[in-house]
ModelCIF file with pLDDT and N, C-alpha, C, O atoms, coordinates in Angstrom:
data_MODEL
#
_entry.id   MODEL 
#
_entity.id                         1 
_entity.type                       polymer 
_entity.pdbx_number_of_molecules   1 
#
_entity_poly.entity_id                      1 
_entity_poly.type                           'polypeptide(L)' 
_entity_poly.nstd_linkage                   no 
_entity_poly.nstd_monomer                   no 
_entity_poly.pdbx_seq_one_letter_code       
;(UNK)(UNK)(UNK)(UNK)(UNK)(UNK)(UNK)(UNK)(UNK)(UNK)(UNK)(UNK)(UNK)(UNK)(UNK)(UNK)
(UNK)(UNK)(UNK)(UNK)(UNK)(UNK)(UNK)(UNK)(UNK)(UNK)(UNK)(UNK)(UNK)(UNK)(UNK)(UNK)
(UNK)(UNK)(UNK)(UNK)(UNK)(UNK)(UNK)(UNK)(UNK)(UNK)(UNK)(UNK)(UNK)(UNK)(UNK)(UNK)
;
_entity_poly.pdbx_seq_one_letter_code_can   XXXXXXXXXXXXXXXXXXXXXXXXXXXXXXXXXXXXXXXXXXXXXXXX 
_entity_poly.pdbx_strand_id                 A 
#
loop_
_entity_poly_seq.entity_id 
_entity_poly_seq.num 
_entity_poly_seq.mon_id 
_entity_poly_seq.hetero 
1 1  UNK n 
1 2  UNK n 
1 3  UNK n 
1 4  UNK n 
1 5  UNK n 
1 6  UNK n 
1 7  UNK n 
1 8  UNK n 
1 9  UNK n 
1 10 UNK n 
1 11 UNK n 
1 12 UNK n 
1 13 UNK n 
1 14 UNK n 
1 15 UNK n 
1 16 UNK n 
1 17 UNK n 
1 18 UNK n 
1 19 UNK n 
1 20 UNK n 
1 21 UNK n 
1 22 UNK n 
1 23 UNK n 
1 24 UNK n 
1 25 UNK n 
1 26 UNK n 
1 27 UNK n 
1 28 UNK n 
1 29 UNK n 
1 30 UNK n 
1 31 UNK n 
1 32 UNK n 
1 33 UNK n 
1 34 UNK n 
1 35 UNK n 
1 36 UNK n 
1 37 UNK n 
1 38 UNK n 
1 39 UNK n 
1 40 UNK n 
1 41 UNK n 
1 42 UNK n 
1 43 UNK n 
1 44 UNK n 
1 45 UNK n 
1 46 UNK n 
1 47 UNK n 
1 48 UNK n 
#
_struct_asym.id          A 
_struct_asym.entity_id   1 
#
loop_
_ma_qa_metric.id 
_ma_qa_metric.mode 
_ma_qa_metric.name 
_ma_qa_metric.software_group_id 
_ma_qa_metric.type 
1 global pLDDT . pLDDT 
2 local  pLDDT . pLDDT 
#
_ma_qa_metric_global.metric_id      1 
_ma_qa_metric_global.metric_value   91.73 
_ma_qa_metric_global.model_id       1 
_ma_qa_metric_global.ordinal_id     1 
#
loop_
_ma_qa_metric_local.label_asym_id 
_ma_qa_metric_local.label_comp_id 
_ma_qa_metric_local.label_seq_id 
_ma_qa_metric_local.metric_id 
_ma_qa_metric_local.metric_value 
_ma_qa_metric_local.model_id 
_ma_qa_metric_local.ordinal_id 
A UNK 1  2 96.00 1 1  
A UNK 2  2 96.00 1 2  
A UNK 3  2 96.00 1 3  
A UNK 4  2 94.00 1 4  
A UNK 5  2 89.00 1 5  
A UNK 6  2 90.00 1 6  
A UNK 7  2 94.00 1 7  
A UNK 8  2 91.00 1 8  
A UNK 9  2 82.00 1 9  
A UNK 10 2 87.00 1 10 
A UNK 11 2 87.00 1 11 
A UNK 12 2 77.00 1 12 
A UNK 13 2 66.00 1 13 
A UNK 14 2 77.00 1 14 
A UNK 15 2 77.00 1 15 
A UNK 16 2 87.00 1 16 
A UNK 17 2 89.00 1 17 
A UNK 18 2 89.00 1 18 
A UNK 19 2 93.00 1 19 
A UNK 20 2 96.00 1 20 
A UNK 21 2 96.00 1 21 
A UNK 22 2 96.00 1 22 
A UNK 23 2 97.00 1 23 
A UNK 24 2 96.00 1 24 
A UNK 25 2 97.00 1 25 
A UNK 26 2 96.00 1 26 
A UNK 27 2 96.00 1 27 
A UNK 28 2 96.00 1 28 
A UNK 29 2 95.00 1 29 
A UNK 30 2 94.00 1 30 
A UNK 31 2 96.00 1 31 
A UNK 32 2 97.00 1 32 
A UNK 33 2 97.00 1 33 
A UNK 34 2 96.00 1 34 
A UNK 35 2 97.00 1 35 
A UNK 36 2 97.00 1 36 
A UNK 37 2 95.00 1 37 
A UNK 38 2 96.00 1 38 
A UNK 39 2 97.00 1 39 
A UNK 40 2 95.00 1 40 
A UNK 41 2 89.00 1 41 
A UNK 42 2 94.00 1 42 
A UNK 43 2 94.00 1 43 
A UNK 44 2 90.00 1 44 
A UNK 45 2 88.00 1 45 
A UNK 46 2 92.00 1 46 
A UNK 47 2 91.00 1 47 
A UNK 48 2 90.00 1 48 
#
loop_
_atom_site.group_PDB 
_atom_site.id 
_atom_site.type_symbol 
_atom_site.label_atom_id 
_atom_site.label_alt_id 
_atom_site.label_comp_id 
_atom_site.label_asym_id 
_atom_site.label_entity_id 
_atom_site.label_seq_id 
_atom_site.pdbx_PDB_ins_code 
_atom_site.Cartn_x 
_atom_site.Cartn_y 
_atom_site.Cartn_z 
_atom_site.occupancy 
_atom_site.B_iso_or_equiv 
_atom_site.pdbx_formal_charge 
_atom_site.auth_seq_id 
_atom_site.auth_comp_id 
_atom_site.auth_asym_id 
_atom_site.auth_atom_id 
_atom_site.pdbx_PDB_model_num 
ATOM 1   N N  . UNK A 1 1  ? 127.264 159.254 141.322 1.00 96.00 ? 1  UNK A N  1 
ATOM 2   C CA . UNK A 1 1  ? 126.385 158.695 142.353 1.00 96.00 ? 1  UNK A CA 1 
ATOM 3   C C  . UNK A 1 1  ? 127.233 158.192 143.512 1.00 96.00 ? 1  UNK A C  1 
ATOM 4   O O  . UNK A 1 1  ? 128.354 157.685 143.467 1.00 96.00 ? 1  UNK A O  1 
ATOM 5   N N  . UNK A 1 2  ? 126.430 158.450 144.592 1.00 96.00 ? 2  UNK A N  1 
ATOM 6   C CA . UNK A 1 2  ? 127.219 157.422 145.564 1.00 96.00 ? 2  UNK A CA 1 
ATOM 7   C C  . UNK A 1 2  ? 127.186 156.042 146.142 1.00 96.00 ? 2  UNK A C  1 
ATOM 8   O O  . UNK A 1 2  ? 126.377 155.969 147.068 1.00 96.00 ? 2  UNK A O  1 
ATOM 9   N N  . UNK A 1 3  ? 127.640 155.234 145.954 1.00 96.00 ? 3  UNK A N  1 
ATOM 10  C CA . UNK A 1 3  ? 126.943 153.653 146.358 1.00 96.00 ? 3  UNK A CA 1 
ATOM 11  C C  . UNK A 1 3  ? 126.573 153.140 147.271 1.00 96.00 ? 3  UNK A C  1 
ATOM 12  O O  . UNK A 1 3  ? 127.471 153.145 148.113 1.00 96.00 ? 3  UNK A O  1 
ATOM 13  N N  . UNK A 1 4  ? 125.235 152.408 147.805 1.00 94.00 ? 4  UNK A N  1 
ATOM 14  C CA . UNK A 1 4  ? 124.964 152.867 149.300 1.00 94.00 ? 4  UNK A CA 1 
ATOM 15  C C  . UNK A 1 4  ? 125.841 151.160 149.485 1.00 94.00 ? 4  UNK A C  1 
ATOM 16  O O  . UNK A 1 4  ? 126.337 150.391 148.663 1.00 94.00 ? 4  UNK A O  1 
ATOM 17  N N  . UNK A 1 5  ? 125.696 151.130 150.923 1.00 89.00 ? 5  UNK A N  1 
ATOM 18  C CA . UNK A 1 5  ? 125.840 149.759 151.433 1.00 89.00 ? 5  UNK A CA 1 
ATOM 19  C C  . UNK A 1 5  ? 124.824 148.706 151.123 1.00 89.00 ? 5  UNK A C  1 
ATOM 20  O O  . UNK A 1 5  ? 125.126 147.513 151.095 1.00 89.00 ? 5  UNK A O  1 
ATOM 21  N N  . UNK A 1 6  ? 123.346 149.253 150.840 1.00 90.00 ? 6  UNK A N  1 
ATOM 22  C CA . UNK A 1 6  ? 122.529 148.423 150.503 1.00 90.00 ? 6  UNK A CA 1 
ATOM 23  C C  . UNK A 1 6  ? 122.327 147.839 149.033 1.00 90.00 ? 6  UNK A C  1 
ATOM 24  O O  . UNK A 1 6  ? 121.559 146.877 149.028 1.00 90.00 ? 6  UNK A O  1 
ATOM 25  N N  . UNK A 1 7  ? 122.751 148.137 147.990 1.00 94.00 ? 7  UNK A N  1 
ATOM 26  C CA . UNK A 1 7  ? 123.129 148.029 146.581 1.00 94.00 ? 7  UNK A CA 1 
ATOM 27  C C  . UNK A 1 7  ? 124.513 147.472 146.565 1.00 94.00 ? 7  UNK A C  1 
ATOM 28  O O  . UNK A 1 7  ? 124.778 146.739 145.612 1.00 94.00 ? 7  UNK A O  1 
ATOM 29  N N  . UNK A 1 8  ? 125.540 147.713 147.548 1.00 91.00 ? 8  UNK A N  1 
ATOM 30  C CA . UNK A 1 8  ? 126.433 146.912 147.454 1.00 91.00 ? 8  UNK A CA 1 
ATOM 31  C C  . UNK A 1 8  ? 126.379 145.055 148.107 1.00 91.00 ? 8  UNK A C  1 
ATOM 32  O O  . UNK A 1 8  ? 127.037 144.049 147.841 1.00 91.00 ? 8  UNK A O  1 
ATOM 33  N N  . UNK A 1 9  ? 125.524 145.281 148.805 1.00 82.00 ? 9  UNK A N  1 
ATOM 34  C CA . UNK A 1 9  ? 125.260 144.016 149.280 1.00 82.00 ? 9  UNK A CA 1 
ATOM 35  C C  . UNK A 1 9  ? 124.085 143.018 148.526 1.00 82.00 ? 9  UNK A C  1 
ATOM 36  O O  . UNK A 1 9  ? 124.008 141.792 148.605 1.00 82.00 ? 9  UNK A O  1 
ATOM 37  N N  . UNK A 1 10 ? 123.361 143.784 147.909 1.00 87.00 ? 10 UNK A N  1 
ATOM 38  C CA . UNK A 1 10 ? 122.528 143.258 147.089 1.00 87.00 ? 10 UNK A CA 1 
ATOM 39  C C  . UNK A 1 10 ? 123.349 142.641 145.667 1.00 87.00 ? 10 UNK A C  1 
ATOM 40  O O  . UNK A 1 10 ? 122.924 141.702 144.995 1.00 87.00 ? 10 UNK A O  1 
ATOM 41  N N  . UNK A 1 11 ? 124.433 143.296 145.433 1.00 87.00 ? 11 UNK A N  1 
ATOM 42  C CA . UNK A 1 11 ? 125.080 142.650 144.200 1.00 87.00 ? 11 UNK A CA 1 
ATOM 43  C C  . UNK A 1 11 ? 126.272 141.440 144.664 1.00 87.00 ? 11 UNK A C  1 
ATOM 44  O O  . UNK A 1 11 ? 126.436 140.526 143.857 1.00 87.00 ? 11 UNK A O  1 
ATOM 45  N N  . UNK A 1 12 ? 126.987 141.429 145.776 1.00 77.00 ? 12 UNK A N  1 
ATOM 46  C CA . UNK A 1 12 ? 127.658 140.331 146.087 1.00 77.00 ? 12 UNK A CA 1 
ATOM 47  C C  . UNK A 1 12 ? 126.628 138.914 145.986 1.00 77.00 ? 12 UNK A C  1 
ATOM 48  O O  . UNK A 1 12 ? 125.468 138.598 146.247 1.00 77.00 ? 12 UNK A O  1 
ATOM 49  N N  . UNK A 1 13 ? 127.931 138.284 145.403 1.00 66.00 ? 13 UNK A N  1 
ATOM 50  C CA . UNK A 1 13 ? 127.301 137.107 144.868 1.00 66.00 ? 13 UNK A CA 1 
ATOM 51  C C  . UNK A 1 13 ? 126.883 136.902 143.447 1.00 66.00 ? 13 UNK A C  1 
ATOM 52  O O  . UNK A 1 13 ? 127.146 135.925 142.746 1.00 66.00 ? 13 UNK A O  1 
ATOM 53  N N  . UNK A 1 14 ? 126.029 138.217 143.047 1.00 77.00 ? 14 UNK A N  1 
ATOM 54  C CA . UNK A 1 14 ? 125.088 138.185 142.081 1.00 77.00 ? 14 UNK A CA 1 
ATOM 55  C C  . UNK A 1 14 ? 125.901 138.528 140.957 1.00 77.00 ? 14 UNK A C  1 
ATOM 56  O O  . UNK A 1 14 ? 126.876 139.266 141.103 1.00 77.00 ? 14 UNK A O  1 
ATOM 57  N N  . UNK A 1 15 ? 125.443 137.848 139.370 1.00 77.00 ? 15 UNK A N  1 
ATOM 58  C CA . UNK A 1 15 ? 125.868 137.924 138.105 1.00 77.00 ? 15 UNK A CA 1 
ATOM 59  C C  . UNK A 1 15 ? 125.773 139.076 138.034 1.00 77.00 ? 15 UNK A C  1 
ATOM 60  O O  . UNK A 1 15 ? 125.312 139.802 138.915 1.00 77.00 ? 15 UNK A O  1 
ATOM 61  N N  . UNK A 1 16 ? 126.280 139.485 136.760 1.00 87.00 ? 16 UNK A N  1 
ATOM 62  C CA . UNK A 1 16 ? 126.299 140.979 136.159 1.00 87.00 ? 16 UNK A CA 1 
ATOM 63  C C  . UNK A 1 16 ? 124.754 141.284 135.423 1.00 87.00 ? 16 UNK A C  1 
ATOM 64  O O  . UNK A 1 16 ? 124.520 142.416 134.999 1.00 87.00 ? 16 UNK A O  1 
ATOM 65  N N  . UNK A 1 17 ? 123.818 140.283 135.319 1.00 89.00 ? 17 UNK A N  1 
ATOM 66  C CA . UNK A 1 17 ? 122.402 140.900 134.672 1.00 89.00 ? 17 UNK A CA 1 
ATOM 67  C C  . UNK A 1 17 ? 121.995 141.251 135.995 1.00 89.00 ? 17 UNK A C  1 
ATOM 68  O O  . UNK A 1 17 ? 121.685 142.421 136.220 1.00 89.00 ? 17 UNK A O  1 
ATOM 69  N N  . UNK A 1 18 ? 121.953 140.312 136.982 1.00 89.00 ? 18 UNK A N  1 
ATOM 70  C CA . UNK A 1 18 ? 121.718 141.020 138.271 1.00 89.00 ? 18 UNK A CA 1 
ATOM 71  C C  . UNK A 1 18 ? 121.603 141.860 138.909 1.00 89.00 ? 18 UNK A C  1 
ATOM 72  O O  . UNK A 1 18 ? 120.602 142.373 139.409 1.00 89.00 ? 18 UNK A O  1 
ATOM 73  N N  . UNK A 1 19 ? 122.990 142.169 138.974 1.00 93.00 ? 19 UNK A N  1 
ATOM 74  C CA . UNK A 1 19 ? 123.917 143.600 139.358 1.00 93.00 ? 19 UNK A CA 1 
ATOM 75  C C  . UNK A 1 19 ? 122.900 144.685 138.752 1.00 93.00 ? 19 UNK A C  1 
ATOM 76  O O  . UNK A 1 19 ? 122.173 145.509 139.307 1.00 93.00 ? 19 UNK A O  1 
ATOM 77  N N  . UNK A 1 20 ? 123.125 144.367 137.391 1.00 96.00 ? 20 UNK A N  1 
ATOM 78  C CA . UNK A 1 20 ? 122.726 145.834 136.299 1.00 96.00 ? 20 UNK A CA 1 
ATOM 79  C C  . UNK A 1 20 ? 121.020 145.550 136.682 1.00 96.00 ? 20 UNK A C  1 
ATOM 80  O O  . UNK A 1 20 ? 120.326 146.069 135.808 1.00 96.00 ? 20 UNK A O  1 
ATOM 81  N N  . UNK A 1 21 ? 120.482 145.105 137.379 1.00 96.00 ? 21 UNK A N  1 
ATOM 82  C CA . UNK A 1 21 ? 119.113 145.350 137.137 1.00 96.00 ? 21 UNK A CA 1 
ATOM 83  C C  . UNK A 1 21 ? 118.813 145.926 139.075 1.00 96.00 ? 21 UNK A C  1 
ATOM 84  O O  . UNK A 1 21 ? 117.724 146.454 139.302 1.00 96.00 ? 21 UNK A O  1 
ATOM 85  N N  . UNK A 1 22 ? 119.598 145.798 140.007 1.00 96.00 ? 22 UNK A N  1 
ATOM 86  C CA . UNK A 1 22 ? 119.925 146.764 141.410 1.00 96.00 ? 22 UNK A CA 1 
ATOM 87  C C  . UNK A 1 22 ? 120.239 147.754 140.946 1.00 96.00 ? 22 UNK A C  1 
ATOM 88  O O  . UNK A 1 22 ? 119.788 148.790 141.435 1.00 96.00 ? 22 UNK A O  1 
ATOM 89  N N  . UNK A 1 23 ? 121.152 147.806 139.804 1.00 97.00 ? 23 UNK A N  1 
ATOM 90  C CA . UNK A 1 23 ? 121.912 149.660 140.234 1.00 97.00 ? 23 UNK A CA 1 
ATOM 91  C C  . UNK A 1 23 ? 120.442 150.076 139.200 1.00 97.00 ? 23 UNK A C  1 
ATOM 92  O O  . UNK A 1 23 ? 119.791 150.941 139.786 1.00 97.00 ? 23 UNK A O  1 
ATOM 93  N N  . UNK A 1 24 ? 119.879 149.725 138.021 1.00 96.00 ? 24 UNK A N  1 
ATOM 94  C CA . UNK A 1 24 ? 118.922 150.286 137.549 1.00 96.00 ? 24 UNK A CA 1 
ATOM 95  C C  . UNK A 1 24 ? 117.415 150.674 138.494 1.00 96.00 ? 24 UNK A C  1 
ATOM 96  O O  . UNK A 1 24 ? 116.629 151.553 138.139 1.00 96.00 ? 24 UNK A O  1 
ATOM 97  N N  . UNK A 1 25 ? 117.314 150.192 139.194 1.00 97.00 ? 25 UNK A N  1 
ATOM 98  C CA . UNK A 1 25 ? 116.895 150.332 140.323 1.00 97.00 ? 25 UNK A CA 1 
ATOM 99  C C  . UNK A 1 25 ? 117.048 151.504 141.811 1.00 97.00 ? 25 UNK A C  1 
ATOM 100 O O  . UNK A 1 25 ? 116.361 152.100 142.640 1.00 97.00 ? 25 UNK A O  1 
ATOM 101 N N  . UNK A 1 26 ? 118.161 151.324 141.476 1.00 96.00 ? 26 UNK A N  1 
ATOM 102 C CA . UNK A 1 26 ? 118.878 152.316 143.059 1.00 96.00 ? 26 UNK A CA 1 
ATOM 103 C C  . UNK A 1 26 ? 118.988 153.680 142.463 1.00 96.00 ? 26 UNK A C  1 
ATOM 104 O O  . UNK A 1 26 ? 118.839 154.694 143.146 1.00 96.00 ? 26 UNK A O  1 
ATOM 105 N N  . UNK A 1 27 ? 119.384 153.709 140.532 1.00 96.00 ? 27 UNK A N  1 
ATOM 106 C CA . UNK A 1 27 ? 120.168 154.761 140.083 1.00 96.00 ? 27 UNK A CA 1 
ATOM 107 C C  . UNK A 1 27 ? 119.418 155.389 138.831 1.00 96.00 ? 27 UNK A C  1 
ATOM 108 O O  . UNK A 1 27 ? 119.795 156.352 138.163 1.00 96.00 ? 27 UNK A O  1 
ATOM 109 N N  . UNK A 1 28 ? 118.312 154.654 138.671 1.00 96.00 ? 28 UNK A N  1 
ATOM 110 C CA . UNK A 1 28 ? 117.613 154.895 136.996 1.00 96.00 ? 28 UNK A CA 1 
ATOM 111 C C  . UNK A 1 28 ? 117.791 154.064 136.322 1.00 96.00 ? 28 UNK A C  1 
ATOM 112 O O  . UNK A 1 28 ? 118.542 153.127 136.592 1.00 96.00 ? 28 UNK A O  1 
ATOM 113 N N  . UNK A 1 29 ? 117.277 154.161 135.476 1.00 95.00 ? 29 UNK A N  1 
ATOM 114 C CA . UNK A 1 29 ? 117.534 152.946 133.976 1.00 95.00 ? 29 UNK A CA 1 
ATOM 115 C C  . UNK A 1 29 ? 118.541 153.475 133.042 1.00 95.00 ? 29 UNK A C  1 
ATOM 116 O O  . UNK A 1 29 ? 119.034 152.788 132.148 1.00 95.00 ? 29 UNK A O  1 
ATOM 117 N N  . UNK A 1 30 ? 118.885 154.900 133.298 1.00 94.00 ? 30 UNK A N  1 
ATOM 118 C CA . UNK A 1 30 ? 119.836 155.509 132.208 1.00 94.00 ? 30 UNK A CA 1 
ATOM 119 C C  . UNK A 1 30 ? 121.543 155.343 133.290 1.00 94.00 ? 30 UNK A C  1 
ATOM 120 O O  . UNK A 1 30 ? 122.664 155.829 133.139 1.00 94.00 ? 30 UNK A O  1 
ATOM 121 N N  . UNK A 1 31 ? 121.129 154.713 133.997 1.00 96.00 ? 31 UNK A N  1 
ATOM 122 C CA . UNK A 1 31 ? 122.813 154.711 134.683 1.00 96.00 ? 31 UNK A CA 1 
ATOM 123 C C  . UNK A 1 31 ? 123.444 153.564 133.921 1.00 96.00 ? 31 UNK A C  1 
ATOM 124 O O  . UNK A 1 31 ? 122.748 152.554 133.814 1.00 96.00 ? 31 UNK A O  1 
ATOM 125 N N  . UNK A 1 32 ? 125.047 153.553 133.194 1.00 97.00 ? 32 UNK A N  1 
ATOM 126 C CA . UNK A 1 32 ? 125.864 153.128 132.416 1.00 97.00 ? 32 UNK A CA 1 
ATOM 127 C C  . UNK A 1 32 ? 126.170 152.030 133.311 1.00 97.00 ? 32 UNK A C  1 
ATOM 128 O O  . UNK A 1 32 ? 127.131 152.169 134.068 1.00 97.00 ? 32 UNK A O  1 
ATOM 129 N N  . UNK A 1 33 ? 125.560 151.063 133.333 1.00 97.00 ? 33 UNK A N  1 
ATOM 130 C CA . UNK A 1 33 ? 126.265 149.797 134.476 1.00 97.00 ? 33 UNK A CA 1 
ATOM 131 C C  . UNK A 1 33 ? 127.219 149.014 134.003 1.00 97.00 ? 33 UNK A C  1 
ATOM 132 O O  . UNK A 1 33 ? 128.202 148.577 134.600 1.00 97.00 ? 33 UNK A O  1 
ATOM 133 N N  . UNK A 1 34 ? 126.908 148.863 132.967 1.00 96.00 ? 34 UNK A N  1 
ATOM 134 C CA . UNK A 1 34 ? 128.397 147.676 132.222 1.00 96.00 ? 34 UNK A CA 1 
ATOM 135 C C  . UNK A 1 34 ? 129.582 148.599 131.814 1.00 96.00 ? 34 UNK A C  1 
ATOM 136 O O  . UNK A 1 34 ? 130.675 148.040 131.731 1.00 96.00 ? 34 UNK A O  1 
ATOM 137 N N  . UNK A 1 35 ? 129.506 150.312 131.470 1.00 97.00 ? 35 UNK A N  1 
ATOM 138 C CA . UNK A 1 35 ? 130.807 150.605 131.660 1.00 97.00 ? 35 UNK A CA 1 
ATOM 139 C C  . UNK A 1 35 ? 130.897 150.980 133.126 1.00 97.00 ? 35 UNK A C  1 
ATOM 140 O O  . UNK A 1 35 ? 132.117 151.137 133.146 1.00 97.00 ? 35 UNK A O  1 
ATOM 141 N N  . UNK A 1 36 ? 130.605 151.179 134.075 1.00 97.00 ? 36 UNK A N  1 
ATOM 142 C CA . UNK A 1 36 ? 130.899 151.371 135.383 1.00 97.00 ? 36 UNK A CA 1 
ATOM 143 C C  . UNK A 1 36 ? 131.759 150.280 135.488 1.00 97.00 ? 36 UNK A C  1 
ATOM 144 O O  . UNK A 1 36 ? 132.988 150.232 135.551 1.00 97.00 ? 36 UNK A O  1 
ATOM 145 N N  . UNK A 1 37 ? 130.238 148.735 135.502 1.00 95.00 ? 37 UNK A N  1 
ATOM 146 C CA . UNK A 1 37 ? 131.466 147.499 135.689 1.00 95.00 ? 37 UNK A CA 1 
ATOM 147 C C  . UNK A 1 37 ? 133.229 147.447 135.013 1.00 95.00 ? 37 UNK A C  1 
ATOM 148 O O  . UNK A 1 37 ? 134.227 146.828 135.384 1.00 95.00 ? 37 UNK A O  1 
ATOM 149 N N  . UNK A 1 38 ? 132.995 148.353 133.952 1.00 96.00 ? 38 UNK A N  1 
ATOM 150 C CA . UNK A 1 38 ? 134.289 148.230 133.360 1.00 96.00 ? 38 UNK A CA 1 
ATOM 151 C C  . UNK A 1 38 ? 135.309 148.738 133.800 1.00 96.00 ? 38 UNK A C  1 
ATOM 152 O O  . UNK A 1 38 ? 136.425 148.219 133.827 1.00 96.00 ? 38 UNK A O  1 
ATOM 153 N N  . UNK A 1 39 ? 135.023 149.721 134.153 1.00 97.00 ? 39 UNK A N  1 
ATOM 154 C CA . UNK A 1 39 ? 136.296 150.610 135.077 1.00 97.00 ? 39 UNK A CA 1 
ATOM 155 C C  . UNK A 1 39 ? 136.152 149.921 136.257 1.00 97.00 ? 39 UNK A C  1 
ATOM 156 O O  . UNK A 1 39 ? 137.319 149.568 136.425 1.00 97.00 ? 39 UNK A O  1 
ATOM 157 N N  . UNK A 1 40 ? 135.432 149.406 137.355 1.00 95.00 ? 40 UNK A N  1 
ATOM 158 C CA . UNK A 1 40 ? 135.832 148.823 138.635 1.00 95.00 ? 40 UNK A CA 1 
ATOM 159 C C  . UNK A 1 40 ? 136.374 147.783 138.351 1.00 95.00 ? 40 UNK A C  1 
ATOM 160 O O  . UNK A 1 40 ? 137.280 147.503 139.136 1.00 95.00 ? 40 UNK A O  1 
ATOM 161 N N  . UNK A 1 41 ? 136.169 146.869 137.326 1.00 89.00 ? 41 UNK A N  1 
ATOM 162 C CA . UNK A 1 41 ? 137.264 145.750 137.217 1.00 89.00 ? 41 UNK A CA 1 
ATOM 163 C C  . UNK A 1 41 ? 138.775 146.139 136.617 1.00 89.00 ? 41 UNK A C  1 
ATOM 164 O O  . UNK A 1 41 ? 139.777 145.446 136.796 1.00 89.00 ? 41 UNK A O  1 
ATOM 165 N N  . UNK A 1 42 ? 138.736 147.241 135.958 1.00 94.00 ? 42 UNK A N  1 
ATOM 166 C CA . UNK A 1 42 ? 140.090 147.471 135.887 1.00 94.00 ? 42 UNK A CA 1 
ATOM 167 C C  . UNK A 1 42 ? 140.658 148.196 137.167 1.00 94.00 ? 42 UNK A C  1 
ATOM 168 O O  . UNK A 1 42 ? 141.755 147.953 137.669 1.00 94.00 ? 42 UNK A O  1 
ATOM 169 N N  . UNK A 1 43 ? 140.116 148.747 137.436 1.00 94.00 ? 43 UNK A N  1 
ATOM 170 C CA . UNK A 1 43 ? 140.503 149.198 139.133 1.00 94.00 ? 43 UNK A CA 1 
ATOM 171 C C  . UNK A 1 43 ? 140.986 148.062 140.126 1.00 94.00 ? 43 UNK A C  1 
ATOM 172 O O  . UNK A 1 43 ? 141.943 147.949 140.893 1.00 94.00 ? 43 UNK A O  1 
ATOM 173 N N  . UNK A 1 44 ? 140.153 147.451 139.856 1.00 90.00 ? 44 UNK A N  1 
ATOM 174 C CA . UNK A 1 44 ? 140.746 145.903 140.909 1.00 90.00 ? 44 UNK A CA 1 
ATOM 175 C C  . UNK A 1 44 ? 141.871 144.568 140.152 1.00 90.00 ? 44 UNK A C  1 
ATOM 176 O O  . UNK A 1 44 ? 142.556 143.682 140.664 1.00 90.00 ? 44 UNK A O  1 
ATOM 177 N N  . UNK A 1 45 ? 141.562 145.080 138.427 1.00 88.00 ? 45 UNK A N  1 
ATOM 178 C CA . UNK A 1 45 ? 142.863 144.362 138.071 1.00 88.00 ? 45 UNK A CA 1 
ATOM 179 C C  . UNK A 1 45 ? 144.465 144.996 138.046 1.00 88.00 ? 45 UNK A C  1 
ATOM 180 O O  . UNK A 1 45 ? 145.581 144.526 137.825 1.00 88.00 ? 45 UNK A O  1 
ATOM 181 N N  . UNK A 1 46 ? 143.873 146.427 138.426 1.00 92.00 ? 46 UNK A N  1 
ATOM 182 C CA . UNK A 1 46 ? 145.693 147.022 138.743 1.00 92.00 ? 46 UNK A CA 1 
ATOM 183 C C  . UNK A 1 46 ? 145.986 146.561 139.987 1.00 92.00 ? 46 UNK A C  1 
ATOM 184 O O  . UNK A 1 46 ? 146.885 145.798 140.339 1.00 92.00 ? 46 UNK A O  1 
ATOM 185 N N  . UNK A 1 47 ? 145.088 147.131 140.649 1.00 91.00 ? 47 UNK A N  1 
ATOM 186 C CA . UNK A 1 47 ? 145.510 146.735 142.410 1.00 91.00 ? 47 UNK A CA 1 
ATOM 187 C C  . UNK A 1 47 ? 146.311 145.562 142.274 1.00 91.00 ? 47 UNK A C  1 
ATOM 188 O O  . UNK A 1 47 ? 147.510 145.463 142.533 1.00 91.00 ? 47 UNK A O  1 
ATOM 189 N N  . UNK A 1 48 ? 145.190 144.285 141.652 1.00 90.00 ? 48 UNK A N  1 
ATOM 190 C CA . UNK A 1 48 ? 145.881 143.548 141.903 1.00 90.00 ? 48 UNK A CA 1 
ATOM 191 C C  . UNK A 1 48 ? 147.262 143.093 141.475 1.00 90.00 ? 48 UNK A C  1 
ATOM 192 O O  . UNK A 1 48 ? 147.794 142.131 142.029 1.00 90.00 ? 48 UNK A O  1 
#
């Protein structure tokens, strides 16, 4: 999928039940949100 700007702004700020209930929304109910979350936080814990 691609992530719009509007789903990304809707989740800043917001908890992870949050989050997962926008992208279920933007993406289906069958989109994997907590492993997504999993790989973008390891993505941002190498960077960092």
């Amino acid at each position: 999928v691609e992530i719009s700007e509007t789903v990304l702004s809707r989740i800043r700020g917001a908890t992870p039940e949050a989050s997962a209930a926008v992208f279920r929304e933007a993406y289906g109910a069958e989109f994997p949100y907590y492993e997504a979350r999993a790989a973008r936080k390891s993505w941002v814990e190498n960077f960092i």
